[in-house]
Each structure stands twice: as C-alpha cells, then as structure tokens.
C-alpha atoms as a PDB file:
ATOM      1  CA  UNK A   1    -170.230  -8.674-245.928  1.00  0.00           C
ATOM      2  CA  UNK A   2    -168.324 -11.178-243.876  1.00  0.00           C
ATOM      3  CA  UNK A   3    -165.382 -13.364-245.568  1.00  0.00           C
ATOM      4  CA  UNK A   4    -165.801 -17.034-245.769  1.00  0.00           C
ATOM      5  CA  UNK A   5    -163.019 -18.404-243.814  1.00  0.00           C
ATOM      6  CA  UNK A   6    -160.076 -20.114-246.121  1.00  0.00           C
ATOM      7  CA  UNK A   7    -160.435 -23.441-247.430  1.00  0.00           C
ATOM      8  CA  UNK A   8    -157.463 -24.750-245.178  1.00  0.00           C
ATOM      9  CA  UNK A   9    -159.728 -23.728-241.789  1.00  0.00           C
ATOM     10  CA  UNK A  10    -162.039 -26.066-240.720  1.00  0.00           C
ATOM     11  CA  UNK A  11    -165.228 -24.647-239.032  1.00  0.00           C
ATOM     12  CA  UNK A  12    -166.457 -26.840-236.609  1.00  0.00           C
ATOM     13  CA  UNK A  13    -170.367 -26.903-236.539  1.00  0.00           C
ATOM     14  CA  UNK A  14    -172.096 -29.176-233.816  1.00  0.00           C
ATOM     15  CA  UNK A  15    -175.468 -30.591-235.131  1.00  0.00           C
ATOM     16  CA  UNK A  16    -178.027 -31.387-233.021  1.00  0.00           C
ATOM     17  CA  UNK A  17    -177.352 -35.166-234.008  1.00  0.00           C
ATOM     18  CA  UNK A  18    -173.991 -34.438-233.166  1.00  0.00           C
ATOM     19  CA  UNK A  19    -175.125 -32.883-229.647  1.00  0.00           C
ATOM     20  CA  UNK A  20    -177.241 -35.670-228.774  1.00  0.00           C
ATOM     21  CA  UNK A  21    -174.508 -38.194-229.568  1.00  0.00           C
ATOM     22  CA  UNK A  22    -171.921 -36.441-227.600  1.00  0.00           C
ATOM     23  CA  UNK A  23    -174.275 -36.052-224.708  1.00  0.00           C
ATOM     24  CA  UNK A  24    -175.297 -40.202-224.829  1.00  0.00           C
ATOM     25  CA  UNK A  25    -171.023 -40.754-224.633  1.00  0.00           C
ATOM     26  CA  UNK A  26    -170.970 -38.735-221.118  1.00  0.00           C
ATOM     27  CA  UNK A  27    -173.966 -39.844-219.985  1.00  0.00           C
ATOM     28  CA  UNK A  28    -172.342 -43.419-219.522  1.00  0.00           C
ATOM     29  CA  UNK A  29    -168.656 -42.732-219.265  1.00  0.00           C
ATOM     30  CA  UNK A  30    -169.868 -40.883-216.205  1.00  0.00           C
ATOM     31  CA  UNK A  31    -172.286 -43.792-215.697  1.00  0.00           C
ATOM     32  CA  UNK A  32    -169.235 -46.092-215.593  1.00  0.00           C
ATOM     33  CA  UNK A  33    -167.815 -43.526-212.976  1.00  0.00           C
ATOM     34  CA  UNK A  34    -170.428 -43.128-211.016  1.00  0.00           C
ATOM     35  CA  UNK A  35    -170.567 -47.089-210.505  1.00  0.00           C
ATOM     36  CA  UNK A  36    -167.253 -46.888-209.099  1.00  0.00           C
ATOM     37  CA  UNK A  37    -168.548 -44.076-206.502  1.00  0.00           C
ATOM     38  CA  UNK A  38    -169.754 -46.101-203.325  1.00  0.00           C
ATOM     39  CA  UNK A  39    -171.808 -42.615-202.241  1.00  0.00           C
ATOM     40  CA  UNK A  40    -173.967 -43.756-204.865  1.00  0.00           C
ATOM     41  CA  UNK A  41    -175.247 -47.266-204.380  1.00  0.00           C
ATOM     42  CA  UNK A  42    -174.761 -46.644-200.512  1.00  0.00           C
ATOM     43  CA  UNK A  43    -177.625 -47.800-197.974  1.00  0.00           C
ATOM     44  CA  UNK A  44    -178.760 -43.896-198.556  1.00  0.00           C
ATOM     45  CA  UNK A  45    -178.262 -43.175-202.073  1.00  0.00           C
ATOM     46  CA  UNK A  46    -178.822 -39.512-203.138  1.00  0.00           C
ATOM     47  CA  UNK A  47    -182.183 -37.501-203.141  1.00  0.00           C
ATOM     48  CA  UNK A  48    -183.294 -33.937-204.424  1.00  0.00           C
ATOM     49  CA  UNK A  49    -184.968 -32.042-201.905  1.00  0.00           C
ATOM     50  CA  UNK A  50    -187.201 -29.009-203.259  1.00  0.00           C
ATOM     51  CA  UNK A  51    -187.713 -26.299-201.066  1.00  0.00           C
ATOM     52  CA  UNK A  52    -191.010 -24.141-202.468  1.00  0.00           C
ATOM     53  CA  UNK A  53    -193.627 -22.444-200.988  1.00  0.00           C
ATOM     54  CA  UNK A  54    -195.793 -25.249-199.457  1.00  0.00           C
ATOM     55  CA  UNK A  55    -194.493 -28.487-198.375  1.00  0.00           C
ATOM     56  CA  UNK A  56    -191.084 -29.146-199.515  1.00  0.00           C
ATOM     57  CA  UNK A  57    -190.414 -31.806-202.045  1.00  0.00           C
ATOM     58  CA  UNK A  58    -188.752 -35.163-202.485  1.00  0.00           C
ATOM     59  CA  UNK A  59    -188.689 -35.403-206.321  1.00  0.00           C
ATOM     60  CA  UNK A  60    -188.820 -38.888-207.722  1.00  0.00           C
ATOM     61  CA  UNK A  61    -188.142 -40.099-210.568  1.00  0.00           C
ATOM     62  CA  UNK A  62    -190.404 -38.721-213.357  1.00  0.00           C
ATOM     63  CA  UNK A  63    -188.695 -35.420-212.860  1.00  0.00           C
ATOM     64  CA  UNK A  64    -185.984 -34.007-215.061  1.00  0.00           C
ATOM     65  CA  UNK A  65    -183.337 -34.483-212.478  1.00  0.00           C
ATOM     66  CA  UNK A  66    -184.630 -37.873-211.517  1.00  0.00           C
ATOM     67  CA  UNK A  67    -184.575 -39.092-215.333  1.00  0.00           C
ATOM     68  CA  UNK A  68    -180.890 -38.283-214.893  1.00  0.00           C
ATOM     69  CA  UNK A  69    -180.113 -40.099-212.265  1.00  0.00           C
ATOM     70  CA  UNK A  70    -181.467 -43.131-213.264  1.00  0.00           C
ATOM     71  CA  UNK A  71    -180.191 -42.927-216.565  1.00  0.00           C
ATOM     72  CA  UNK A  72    -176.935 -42.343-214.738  1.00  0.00           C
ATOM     73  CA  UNK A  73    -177.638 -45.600-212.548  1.00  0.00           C
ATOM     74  CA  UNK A  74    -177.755 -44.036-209.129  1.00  0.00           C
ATOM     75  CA  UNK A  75    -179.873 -45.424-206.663  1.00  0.00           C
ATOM     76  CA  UNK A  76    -182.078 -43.679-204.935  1.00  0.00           C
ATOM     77  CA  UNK A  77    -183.817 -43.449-201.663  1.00  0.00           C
ATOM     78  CA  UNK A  78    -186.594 -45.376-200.705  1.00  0.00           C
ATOM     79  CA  UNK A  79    -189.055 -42.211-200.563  1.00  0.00           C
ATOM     80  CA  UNK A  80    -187.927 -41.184-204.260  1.00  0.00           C
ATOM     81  CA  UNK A  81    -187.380 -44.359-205.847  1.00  0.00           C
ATOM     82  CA  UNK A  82    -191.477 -44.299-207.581  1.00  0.00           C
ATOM     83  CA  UNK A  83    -191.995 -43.743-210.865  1.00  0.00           C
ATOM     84  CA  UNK A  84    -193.827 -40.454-209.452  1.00  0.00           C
ATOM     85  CA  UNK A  85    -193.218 -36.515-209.436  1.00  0.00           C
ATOM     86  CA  UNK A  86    -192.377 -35.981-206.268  1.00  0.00           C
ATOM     87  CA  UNK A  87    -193.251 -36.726-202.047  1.00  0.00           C
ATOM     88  CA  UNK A  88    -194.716 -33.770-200.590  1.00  0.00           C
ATOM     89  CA  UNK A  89    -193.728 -33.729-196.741  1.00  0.00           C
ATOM     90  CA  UNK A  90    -192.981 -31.103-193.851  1.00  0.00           C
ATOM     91  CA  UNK A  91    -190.163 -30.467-191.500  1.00  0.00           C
ATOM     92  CA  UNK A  92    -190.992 -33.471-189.287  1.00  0.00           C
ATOM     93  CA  UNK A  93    -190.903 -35.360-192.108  1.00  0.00           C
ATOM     94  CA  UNK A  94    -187.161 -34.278-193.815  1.00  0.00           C
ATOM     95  CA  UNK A  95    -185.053 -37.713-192.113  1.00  0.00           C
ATOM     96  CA  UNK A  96    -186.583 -39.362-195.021  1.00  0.00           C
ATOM     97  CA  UNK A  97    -184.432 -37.652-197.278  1.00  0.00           C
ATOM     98  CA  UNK A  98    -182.023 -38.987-195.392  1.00  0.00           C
ATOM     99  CA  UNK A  99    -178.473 -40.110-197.618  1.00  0.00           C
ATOM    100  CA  UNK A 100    -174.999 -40.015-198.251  1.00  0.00           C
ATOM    101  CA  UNK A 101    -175.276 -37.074-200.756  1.00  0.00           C
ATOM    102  CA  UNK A 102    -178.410 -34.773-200.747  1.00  0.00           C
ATOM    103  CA  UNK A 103    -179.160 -31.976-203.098  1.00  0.00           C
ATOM    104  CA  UNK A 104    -180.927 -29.409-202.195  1.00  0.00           C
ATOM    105  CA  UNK A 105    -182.678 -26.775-204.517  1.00  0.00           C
ATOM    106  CA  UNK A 106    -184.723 -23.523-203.443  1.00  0.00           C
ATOM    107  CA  UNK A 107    -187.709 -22.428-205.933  1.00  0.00           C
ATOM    108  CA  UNK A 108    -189.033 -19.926-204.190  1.00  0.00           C
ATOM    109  CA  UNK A 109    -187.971 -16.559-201.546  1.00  0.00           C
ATOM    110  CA  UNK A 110    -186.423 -18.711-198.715  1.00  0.00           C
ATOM    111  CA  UNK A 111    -188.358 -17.489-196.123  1.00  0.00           C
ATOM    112  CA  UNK A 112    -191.922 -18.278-198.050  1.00  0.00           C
ATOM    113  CA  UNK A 113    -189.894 -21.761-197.864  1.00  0.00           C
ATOM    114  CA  UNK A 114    -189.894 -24.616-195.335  1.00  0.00           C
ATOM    115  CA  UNK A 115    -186.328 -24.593-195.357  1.00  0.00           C
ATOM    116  CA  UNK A 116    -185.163 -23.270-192.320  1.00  0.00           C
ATOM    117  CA  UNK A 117    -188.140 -24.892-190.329  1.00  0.00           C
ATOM    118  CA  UNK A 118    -186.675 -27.988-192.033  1.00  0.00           C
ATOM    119  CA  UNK A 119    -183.100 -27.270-191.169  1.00  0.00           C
ATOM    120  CA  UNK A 120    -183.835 -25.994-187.820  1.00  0.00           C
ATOM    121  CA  UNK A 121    -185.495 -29.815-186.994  1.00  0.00           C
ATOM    122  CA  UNK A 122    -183.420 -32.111-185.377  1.00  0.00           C
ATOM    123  CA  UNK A 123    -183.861 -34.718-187.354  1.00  0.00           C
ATOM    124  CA  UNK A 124    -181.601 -32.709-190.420  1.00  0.00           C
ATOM    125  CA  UNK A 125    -178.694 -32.502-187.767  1.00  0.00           C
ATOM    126  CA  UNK A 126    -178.521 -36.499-187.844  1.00  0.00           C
ATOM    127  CA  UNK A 127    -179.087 -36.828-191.395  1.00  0.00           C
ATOM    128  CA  UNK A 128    -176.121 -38.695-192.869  1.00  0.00           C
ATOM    129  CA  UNK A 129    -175.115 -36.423-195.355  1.00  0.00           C
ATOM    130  CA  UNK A 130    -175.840 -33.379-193.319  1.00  0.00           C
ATOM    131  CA  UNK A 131    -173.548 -34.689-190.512  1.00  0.00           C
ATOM    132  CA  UNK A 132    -170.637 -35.495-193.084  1.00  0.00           C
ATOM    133  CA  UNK A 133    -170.946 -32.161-194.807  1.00  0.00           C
ATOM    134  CA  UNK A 134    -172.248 -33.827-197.838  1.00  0.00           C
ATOM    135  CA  UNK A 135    -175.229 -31.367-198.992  1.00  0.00           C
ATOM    136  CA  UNK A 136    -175.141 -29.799-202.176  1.00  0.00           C
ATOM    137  CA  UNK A 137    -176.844 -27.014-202.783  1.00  0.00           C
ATOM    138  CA  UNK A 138    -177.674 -26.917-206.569  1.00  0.00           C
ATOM    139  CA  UNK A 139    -179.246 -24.719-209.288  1.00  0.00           C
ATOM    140  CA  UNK A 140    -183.240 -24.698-208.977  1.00  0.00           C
ATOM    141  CA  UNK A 141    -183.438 -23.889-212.799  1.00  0.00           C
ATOM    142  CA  UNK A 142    -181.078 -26.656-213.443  1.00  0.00           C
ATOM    143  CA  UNK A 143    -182.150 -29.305-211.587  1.00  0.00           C
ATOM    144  CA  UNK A 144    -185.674 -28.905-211.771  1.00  0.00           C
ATOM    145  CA  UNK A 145    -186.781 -26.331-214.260  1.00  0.00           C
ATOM    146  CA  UNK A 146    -184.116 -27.292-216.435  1.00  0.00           C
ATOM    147  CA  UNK A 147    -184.736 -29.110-219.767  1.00  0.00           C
ATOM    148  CA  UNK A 148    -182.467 -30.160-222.761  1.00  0.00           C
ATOM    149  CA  UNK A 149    -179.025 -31.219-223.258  1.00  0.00           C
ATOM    150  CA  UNK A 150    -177.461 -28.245-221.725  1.00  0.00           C
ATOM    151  CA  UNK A 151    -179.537 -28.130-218.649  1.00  0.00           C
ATOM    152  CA  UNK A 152    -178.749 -32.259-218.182  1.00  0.00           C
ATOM    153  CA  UNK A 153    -175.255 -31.488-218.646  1.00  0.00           C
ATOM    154  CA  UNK A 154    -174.929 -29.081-215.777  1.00  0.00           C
ATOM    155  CA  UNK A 155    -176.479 -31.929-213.703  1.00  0.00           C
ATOM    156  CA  UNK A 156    -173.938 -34.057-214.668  1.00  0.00           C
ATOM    157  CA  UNK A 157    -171.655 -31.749-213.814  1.00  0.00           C
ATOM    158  CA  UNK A 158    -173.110 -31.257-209.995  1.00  0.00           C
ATOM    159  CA  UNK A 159    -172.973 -35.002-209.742  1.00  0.00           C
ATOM    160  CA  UNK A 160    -170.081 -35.857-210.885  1.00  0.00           C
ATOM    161  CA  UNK A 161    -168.604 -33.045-208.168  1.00  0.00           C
ATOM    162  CA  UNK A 162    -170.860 -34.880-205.644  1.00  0.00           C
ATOM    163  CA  UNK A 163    -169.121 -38.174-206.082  1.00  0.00           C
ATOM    164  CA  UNK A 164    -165.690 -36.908-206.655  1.00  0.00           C
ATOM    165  CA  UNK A 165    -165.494 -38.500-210.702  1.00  0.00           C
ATOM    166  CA  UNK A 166    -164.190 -36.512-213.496  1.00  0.00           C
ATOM    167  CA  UNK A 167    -167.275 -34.996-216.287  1.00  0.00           C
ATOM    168  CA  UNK A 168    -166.229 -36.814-219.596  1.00  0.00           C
ATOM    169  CA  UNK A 169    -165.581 -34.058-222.054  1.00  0.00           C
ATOM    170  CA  UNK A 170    -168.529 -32.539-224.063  1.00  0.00           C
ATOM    171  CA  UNK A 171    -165.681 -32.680-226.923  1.00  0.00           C
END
C-alpha cells in the first residue's frame, strides 16, 4: 500500500482543462514572438514539404501542422496557403516550396522517396532557404502524424528554433 503524501506537500495534478489552458498561453506568447520574427511574414514564408512514396507533398493548411501555423500567425507560401490537405508535385516542381524557412519531413524509406530526385534538381540549390542553410528537417510523426497537445507542442518547439524565439514555458 502506498502512503499518501503529508498534508504540507502539495501534489501537483495537471487536468486536461488545465493542459488545454496552458497550451492556448504558448500558443500566443509564441504567437507574439513569432510576429517579431521577419523569417515569418517574409516574401517566402515557411512551408512543410512531405517526402512519401509518390509525389512529394506541400501540406496546406487543413493539416495538423498547418492548423499550427496559422493559429501561430505565420504566413505561408502561395502553394500552401488553401484551405486544402496538401499540393502533390514532383522534383521539377520543388522551387515552389520555395521560402525563408522550409521544413522538411520523410514518411516513408528515403529511397522509395522523391527526395533525393528532389534535392538533386537544381532548382532546390537556389531555393532561398536551401541556399541560407535554413532547412529543417523535422519529426514525420510530429509534424504530420502527430495529434494532441503534446504532438502541437513539439511543433512549437521546431518553430520557435526555426525563428530563433524562446518556447513560453509549458509551466
């Protein structure tokens, strides 16, 4: 049998209200940080690129990640800024994730992948954020498999390292 603890501890239990609450409060202090960072509300605001098996994807915004970001206030590229999944389009086709920032997730084996024939292309060499060493490479199952509080968080967090701001506390 375990002992209670004495009354003089306090046991901190997060509820889910709690969670939610605590999650809204970083949501916009990073929002407020975020609208400080020019990489995000440049002329080539930040995509997510989705490298799968088939034609690689430019996911929009009614994606998890894309909810995010617009909840965060980022602008985004031309190609992603739909109120769609995602832009299916092949290695000739990759300048038009063209941007400051650019995160890049892998779904599937690399080589089943367009990736490299993506990479490979000229046009990724004079992507913006490719020439100023300003890809991220970020968690698949975060950014797009990802769903909840926790999963949102950690896309915070790759943001927020993106654009150079400090991730409000989850205290």
């Amino acid at each position: 049998m375990l002992d209670a603890p004495p009354p003089t501890e306090t046991v901190r239990r997060r509820t889910p209200a709690r969670t939610v609450a605590v999650f809204a409060v970083g949501i916009a202090a990073l929002a407020v940080c975020v609208e400080a960072s020019p990489a995000t509300h440049s002329p080539r605001p930040p995509p997510s690129v989705r490298f799968v098996a088939g034609p690689t994807r430019l996911y929009q915004k009614a994606t998890f990640s894309g909810v995010i970001l617009e909840d965060v206030g980022v602008a985004r590229p031309e190609s992603q800024d739909v109120d769609d999944f995602a832009l299916e389009v092949g290695p000739e086709q990759i300048d038009l994730a063209d941007a400051d920032l650019l995160f890049v997730t892998v779904a599937d084996d690399p080589e089943k992948t367009e990736q490299q024939a993506a990479q490979d292309n000229p046009l990724w060499a004079e992507m913006e954020a490719v020439q100023n060493d300003k890809v991220f490479n970020v968690a698949d199952e975060i950014w797009m498999s990802g769903i909840g509080i926790q999963a949102a968080r950690l896309v915070l967090a790759d943001l927020a390292d993106a654009t150079g701001v400090d991730l409000p506390s989850a205290e």
